[in-house]
N, C-alpha and C. Protein backbone atom coordinates (compact mmCIF):
# COMPACT_ATOMS: atom_id res chain seq x y z
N UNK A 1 141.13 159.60 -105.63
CA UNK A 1 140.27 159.68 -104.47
C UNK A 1 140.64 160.91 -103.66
N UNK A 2 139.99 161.62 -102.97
CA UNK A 2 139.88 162.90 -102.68
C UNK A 2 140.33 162.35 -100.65
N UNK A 3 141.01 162.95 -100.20
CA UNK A 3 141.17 163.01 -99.08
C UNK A 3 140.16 163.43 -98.29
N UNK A 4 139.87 163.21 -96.82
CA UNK A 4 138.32 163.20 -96.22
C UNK A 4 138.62 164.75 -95.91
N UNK A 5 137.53 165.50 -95.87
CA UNK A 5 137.61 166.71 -95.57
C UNK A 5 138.42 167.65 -96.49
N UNK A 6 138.18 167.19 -98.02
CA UNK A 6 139.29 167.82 -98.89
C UNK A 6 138.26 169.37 -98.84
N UNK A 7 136.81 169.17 -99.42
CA UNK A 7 135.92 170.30 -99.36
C UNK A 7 135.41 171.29 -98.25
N UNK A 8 135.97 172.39 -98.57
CA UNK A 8 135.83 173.32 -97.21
C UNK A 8 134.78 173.47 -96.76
N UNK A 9 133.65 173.13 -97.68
CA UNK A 9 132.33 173.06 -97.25
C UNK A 9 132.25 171.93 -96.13
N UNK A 10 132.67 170.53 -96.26
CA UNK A 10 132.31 169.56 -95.83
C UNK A 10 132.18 169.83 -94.54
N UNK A 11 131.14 169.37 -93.44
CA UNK A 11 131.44 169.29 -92.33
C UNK A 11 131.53 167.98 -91.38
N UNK A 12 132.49 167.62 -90.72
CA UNK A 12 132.10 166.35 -89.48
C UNK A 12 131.15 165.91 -89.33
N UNK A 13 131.07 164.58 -89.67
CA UNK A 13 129.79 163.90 -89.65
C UNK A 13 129.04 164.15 -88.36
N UNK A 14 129.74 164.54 -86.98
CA UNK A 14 129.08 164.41 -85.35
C UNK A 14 128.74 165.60 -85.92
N UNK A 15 129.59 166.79 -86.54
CA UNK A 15 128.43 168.19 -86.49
C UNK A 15 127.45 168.35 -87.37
N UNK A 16 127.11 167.61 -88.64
CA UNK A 16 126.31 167.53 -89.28
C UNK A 16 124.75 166.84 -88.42
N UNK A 17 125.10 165.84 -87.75
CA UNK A 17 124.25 164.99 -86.98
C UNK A 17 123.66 165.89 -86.45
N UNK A 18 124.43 166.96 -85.25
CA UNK A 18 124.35 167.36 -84.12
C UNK A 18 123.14 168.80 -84.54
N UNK A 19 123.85 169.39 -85.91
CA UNK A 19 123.03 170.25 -86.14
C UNK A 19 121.75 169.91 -87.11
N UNK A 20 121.50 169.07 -87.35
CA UNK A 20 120.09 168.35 -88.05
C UNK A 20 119.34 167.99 -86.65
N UNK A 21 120.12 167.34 -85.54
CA UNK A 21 119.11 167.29 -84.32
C UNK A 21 118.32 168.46 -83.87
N UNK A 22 119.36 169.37 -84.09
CA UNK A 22 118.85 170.92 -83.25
C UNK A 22 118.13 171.55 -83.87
N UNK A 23 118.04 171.11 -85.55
CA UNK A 23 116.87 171.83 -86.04
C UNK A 23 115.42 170.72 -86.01
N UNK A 24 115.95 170.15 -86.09
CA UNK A 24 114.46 168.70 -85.75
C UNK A 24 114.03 169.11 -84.86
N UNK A 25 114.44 169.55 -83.70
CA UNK A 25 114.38 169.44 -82.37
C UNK A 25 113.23 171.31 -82.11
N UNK A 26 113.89 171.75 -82.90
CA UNK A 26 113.44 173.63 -83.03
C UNK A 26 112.05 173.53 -84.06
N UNK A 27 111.81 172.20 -84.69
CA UNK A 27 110.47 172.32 -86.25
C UNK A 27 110.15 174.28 -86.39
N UNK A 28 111.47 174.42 -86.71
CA UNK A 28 111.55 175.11 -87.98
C UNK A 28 112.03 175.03 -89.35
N UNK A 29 111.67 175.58 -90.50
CA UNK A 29 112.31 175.22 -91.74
C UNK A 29 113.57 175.98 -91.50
N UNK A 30 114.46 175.62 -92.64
CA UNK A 30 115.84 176.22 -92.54
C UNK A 30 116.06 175.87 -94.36
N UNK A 31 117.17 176.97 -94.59
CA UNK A 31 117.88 176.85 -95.61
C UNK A 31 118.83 176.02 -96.14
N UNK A 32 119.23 175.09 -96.92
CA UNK A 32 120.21 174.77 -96.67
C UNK A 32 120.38 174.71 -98.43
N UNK A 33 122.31 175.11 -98.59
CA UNK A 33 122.70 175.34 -99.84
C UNK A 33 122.51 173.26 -100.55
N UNK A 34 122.46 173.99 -101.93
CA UNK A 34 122.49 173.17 -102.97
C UNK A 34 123.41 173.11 -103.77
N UNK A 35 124.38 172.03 -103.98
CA UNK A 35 125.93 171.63 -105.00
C UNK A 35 125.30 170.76 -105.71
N UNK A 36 126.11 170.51 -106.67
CA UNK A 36 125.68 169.29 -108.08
C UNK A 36 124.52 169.27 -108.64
N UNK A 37 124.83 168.70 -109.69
CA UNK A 37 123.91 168.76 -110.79
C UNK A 37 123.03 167.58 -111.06
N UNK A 38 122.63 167.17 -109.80
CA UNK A 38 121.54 165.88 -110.00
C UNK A 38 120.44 166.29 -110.06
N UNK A 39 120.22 167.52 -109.35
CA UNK A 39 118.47 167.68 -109.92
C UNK A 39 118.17 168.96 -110.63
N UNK A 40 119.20 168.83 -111.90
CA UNK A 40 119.15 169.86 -113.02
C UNK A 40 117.75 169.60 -114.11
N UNK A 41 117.02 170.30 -114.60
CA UNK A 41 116.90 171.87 -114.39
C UNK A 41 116.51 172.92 -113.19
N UNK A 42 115.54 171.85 -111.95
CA UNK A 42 114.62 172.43 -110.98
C UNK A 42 115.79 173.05 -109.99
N UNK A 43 117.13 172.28 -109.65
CA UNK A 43 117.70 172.99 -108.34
C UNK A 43 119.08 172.88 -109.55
N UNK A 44 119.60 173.92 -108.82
CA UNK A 44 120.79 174.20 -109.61
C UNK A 44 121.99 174.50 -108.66
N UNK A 45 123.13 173.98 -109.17
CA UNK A 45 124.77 174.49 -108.31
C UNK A 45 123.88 175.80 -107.73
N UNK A 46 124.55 175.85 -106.22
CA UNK A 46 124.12 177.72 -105.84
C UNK A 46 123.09 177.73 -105.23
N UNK A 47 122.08 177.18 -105.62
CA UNK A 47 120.80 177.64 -104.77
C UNK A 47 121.03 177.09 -103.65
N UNK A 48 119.68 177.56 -102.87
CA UNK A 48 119.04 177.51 -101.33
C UNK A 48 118.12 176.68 -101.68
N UNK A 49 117.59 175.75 -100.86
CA UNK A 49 116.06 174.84 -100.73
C UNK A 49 115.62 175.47 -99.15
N UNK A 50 114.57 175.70 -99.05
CA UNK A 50 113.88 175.94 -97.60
C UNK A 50 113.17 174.68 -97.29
N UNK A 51 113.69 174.44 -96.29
CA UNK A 51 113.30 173.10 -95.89
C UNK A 51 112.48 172.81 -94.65
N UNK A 52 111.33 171.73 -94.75
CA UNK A 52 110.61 171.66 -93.34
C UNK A 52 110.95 170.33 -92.81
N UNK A 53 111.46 170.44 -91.38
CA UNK A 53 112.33 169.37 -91.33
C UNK A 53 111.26 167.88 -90.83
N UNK A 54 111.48 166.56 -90.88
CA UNK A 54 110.70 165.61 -90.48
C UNK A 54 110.24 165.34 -91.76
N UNK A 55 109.14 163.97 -91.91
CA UNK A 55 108.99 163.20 -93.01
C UNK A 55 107.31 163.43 -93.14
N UNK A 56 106.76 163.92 -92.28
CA UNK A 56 105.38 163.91 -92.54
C UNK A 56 104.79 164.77 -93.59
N UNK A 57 103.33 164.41 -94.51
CA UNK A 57 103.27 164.73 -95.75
C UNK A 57 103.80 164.97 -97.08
N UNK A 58 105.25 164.25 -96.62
CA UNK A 58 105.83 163.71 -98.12
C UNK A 58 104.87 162.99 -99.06
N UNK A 59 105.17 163.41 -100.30
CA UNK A 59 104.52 162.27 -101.28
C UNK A 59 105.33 162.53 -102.59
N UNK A 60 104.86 161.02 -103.51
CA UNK A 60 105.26 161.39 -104.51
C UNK A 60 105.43 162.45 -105.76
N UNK A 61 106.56 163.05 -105.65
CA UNK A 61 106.70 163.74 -106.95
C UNK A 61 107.47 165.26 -105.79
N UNK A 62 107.88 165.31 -104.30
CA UNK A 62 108.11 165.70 -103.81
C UNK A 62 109.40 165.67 -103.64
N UNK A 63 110.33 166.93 -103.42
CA UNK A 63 111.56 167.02 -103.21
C UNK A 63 111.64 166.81 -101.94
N UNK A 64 112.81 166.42 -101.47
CA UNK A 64 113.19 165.61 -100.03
C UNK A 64 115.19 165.70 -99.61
N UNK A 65 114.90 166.10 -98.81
CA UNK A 65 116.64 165.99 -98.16
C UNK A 65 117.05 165.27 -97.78
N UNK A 66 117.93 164.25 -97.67
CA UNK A 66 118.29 163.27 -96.86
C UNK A 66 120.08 163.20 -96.67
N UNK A 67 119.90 162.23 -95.24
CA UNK A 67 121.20 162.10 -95.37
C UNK A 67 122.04 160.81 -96.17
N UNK A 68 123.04 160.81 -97.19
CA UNK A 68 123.82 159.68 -97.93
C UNK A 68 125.12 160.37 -97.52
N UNK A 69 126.05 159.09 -97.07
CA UNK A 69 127.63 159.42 -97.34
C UNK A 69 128.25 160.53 -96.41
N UNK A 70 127.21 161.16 -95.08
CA UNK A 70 127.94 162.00 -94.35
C UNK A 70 127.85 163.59 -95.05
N UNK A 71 126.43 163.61 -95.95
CA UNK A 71 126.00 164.82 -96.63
C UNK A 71 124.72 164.75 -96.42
N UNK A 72 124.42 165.29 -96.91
CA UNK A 72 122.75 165.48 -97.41
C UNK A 72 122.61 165.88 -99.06
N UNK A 73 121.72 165.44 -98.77
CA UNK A 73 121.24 165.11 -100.87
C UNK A 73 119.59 165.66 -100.89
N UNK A 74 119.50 166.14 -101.90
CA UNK A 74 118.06 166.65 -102.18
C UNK A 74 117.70 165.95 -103.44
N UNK A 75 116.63 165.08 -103.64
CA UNK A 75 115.98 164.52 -104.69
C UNK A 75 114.93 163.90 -104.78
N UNK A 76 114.18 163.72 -105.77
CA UNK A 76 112.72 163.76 -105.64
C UNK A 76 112.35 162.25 -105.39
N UNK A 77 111.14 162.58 -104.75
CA UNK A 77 110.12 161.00 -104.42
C UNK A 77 109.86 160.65 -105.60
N UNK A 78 110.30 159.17 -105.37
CA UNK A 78 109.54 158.15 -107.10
C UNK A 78 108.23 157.60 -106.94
N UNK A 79 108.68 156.74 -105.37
CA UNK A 79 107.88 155.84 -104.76
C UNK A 79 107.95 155.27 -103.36
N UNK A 80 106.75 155.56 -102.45
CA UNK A 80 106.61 156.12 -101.32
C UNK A 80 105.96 154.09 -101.09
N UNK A 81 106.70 153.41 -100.12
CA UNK A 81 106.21 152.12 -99.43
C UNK A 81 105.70 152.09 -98.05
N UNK A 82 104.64 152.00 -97.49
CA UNK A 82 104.36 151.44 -96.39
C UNK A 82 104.77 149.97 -96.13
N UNK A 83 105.77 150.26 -94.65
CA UNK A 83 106.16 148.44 -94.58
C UNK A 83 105.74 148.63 -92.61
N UNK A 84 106.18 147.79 -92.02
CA UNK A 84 105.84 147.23 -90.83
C UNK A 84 107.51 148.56 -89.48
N UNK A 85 108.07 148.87 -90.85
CA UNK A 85 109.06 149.50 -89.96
C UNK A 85 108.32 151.16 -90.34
N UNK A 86 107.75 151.45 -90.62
CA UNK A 86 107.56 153.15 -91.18
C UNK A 86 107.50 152.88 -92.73
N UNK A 87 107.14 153.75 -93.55
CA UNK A 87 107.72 154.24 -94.78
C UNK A 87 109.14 154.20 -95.26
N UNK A 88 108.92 153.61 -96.37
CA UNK A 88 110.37 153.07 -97.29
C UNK A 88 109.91 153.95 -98.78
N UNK A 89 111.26 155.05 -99.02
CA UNK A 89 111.23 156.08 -99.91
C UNK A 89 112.52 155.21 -100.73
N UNK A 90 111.60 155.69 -102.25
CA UNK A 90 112.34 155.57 -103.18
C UNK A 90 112.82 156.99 -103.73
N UNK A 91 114.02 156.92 -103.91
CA UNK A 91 114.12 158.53 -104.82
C UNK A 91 115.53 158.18 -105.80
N UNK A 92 115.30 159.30 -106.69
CA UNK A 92 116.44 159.80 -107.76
C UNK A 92 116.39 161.17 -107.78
N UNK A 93 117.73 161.78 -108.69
CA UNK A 93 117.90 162.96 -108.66
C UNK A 93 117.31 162.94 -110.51
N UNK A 94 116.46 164.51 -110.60
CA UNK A 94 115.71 164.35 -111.85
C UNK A 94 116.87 164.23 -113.51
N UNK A 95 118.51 165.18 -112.67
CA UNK A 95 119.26 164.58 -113.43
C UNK A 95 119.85 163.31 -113.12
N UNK A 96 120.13 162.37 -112.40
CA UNK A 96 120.84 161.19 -112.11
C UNK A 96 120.38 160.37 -112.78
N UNK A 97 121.41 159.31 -113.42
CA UNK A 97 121.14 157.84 -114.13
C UNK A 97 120.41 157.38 -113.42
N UNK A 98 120.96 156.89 -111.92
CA UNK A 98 120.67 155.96 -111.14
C UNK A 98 119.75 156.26 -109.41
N UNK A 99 118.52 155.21 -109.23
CA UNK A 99 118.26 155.12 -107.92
C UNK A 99 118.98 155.38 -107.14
N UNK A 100 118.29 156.19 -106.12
CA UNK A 100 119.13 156.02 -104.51
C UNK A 100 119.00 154.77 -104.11
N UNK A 101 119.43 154.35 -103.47
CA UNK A 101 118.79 153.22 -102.22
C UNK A 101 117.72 153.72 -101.18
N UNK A 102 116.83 152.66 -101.03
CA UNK A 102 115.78 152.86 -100.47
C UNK A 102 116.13 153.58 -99.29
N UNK A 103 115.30 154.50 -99.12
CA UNK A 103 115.02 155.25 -97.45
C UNK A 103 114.13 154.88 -96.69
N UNK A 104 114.68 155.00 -95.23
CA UNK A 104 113.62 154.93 -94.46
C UNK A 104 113.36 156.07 -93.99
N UNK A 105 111.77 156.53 -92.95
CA UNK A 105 111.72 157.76 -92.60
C UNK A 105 113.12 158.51 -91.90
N UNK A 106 113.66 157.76 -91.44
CA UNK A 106 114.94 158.07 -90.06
C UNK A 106 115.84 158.76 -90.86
N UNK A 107 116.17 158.60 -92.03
CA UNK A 107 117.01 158.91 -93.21
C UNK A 107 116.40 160.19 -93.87
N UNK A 108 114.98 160.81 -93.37
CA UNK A 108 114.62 161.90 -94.02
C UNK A 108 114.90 163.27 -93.63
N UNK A 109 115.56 163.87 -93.98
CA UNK A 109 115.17 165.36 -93.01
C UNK A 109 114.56 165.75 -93.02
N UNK A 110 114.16 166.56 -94.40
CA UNK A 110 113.12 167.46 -94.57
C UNK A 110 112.45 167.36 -96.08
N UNK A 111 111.01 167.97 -96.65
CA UNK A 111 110.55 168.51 -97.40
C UNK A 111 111.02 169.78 -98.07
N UNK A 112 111.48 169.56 -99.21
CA UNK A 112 112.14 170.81 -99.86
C UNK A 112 110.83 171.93 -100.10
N UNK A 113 110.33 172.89 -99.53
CA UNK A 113 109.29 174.16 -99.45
C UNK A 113 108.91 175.22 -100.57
N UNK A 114 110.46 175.63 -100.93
CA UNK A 114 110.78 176.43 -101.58
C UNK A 114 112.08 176.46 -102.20
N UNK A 115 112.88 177.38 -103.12
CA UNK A 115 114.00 177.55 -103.83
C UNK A 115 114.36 178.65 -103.89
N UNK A 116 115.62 179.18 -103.19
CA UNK A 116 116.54 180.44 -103.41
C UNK A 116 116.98 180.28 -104.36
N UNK A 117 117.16 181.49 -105.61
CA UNK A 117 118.09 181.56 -106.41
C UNK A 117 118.38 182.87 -106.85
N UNK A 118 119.21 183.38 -106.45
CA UNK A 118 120.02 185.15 -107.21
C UNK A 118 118.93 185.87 -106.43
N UNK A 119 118.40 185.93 -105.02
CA UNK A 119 117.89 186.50 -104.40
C UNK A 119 115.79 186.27 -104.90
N UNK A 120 115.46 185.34 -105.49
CA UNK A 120 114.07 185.08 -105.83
C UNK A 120 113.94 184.28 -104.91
N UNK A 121 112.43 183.75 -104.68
CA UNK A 121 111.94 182.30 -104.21
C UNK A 121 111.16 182.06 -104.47
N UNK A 122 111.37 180.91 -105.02
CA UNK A 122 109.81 180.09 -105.78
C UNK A 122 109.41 178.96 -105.01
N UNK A 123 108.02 178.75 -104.87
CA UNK A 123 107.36 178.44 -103.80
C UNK A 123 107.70 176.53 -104.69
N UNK A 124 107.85 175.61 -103.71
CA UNK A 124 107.65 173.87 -104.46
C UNK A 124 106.48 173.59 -103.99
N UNK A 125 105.43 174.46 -103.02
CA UNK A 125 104.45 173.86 -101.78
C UNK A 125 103.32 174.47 -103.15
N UNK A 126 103.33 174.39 -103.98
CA UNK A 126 101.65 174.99 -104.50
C UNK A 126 100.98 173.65 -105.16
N UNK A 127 99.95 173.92 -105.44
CA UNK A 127 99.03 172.89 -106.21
C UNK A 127 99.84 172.96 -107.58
N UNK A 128 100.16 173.52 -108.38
CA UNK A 128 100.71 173.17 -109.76
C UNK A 128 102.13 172.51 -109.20
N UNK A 129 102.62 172.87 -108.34
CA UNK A 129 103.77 172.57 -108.38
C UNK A 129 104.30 170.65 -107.98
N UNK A 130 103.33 170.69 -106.76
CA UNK A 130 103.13 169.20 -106.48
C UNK A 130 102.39 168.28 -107.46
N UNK A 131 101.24 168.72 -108.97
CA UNK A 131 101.22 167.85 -109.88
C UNK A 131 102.41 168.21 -110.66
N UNK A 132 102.95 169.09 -110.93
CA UNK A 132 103.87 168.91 -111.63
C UNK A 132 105.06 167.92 -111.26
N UNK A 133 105.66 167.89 -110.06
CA UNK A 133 106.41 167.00 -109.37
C UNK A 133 106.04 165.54 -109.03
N UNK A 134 104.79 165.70 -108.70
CA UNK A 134 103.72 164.46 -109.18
C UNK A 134 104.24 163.65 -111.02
N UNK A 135 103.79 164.01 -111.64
CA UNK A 135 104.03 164.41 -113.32
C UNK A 135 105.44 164.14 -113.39
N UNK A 136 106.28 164.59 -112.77
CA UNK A 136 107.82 164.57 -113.07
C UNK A 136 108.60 162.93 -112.45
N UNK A 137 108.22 162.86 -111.19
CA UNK A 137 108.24 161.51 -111.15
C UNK A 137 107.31 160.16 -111.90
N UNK A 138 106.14 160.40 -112.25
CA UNK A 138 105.42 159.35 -113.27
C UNK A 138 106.34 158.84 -114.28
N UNK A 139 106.42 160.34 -115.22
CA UNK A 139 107.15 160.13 -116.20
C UNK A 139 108.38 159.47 -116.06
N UNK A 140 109.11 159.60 -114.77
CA UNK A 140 110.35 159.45 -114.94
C UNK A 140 110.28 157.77 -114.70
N UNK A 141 109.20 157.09 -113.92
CA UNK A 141 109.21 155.72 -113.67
C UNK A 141 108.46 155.30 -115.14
N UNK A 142 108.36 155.55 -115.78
CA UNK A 142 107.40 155.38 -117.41
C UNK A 142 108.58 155.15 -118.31
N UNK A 143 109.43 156.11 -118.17
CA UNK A 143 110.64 155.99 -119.14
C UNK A 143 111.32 155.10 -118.69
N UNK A 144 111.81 154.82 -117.28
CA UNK A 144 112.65 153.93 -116.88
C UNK A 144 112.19 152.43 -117.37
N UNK A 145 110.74 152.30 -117.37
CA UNK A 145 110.40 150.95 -117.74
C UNK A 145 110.38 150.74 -119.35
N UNK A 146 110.24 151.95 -119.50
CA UNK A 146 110.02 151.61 -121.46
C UNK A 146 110.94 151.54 -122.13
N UNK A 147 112.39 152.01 -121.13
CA UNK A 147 113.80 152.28 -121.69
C UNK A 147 114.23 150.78 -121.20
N UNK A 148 113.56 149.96 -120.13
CA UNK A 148 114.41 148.80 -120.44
C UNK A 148 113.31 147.80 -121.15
N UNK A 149 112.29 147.72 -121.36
CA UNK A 149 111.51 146.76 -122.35
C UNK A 149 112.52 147.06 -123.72
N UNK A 150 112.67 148.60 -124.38
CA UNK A 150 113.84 148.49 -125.26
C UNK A 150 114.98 147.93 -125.33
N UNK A 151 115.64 148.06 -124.16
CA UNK A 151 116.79 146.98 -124.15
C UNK A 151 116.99 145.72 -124.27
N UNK A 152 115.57 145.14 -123.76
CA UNK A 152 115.35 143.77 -123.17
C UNK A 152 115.27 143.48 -125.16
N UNK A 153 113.86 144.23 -125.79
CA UNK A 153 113.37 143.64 -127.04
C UNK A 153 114.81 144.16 -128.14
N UNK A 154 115.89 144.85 -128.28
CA UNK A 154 117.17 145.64 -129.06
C UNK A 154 117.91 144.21 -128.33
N UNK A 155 118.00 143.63 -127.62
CA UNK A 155 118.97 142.84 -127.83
C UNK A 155 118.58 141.19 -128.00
N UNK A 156 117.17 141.15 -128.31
CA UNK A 156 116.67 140.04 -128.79
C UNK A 156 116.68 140.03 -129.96
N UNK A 157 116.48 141.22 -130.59
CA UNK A 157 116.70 141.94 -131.92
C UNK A 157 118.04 141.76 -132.80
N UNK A 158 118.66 142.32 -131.98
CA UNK A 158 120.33 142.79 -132.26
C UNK A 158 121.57 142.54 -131.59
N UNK A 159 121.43 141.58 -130.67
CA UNK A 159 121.85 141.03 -129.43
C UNK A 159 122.46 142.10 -128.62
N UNK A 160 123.45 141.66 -127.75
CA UNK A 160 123.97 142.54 -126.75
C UNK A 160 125.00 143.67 -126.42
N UNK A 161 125.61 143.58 -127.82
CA UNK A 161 126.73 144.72 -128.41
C UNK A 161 125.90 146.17 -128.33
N UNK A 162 126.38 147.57 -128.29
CA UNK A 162 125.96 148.10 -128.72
C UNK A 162 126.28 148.83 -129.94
N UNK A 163 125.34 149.41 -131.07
CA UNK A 163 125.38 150.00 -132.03
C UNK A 163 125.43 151.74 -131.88
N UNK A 164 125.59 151.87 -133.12
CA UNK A 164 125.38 153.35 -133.04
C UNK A 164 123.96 154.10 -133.06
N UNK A 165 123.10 153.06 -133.88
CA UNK A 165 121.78 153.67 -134.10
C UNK A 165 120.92 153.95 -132.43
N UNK A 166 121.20 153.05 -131.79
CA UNK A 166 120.55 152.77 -130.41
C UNK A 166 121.04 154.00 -129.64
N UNK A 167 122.35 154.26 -129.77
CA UNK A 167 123.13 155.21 -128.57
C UNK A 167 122.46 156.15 -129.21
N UNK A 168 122.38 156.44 -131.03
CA UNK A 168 121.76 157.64 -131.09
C UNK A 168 120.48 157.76 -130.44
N UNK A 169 119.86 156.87 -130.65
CA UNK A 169 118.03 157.16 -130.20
C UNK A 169 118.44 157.28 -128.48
N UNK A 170 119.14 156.60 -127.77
CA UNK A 170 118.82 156.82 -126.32
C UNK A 170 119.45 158.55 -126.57
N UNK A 171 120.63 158.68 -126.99
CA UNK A 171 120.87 160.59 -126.50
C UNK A 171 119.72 161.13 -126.54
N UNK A 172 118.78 161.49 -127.84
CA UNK A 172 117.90 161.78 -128.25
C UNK A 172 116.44 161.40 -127.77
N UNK A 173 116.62 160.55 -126.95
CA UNK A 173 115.34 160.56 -125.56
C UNK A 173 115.36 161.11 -124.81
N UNK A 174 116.58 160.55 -124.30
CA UNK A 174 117.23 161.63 -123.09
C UNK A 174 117.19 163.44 -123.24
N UNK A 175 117.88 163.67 -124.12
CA UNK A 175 117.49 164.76 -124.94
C UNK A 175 115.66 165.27 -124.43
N UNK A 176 115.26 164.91 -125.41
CA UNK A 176 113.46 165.03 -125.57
C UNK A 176 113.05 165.09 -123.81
N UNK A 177 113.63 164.36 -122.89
CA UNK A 177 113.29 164.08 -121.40
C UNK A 177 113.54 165.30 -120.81
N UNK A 178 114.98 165.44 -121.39
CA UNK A 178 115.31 166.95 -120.59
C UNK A 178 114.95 167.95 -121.06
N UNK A 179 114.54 168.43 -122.24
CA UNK A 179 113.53 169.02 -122.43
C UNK A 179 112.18 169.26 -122.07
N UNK A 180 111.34 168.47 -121.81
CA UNK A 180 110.50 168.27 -121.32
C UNK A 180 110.05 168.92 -120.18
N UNK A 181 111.10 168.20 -119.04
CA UNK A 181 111.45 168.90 -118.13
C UNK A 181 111.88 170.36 -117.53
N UNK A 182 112.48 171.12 -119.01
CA UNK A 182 112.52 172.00 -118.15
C UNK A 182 111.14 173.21 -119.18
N UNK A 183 111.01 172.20 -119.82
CA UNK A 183 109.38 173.31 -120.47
C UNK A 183 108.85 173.11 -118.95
N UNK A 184 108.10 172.26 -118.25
CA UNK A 184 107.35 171.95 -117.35
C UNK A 184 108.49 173.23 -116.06
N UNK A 185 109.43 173.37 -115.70
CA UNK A 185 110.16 174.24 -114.92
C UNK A 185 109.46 175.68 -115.63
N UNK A 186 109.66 176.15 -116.75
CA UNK A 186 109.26 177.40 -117.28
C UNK A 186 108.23 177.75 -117.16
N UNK A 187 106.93 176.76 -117.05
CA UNK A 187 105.58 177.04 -117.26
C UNK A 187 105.40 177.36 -116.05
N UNK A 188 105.94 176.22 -115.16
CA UNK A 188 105.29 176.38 -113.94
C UNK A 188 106.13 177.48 -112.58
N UNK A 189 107.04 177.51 -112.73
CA UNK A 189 108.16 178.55 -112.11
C UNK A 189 107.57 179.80 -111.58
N UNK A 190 107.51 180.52 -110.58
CA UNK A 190 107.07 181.82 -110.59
C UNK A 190 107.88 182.49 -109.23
N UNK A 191 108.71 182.84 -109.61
CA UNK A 191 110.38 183.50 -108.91
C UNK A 191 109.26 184.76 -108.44
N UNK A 192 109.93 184.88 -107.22
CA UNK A 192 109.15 186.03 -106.45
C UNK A 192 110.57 187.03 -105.98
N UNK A 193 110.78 188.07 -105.89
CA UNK A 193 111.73 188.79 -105.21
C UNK A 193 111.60 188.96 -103.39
């Protein structure tokens, strides 16, 4: 376990707060860097996201900032709930196994706009880009359900151990997924200087 404040990046949760107020407070977009590899291929270690801060005109298939754990996390909309308190956001990172826990708006910062990388920026706000992100979350709730009807029918099959043939076919989805994914990044991508 890593001691609190081991990362020089990290900052104090009161100044993290304090400076997300002041840009809420300013509705301007702002930059903010990108670490880890949860939403590999689209954001990568290194980059910038330009961000517009507040929750309005989110939708599915949209990148989103939020705060988890005394950070902020960038990962895409699955599935967007109207309840009696505001909007309840579902998200994952396009690399991550696993769901976030549900969000509420209060938990949102911002709309991810755009992407710094090695001095380019590619716009996330265009019409291809929001079906594509559109498209990127479908799929990703399509697989999630078809990957456990497999599990559910492989161990009615074969019961609950696992084999080798299975681990091979899941790499090899997974595989085919991330591929997929980043054909759909290549096509649609258009890095501006």
């Amino acid at each position: 376990m890593k001691p609190p404040n081991a990362n020089p990046a990290s900052l104090p949760n009161s100044v993290l707060e304090a400076a997300l107020d002041l840009w809420g407070q300013a509705r301007e977009q702002h930059l903010i860097p990108i670490t880890g590899r949860s939403m590999l291929p689209v954001l990568q270690d290194g980059d910038r996201v330009l961000v517009a801060h507040g929750c309005t005109g989110v939708r599915r298939g949209d990148v989103v900032v939020f705060r988890h754990a005394g950070g902020l996390v960038a990962h895409r909309v699955l599935r967007l709930y109207a309840g009696d308190a505001g909007p309840t956001f579902v998200t994952k990172g396009d690399n991550a196994p696993q769901f976030d826990p549900p969000l509420n708006a209060g938990e949102i910062v911002g709309r991810a706009l755009a992407v710094e990388r090695d001095g380019r920026r590619m716009s996330l706000d265009t019409a291809a880009w929001r079906m594509a992100g559109w498209s990127i979350a479908a799929g990703t709730l399509g697989w999630i359900m078809l990957y456990g009807w497999g599990r559910r029918f492989k161990r009615k099959l074969l019961g609950p151990q696992p084999n080798r043939v299975t681990a091979f076919l899941r790499r090899q989805t997974l595989a085919c997924f991330a591929l997929a994914l980043a054909a759909v990044q290549a096509v649609i991508c258009r890095w501006k200087e």
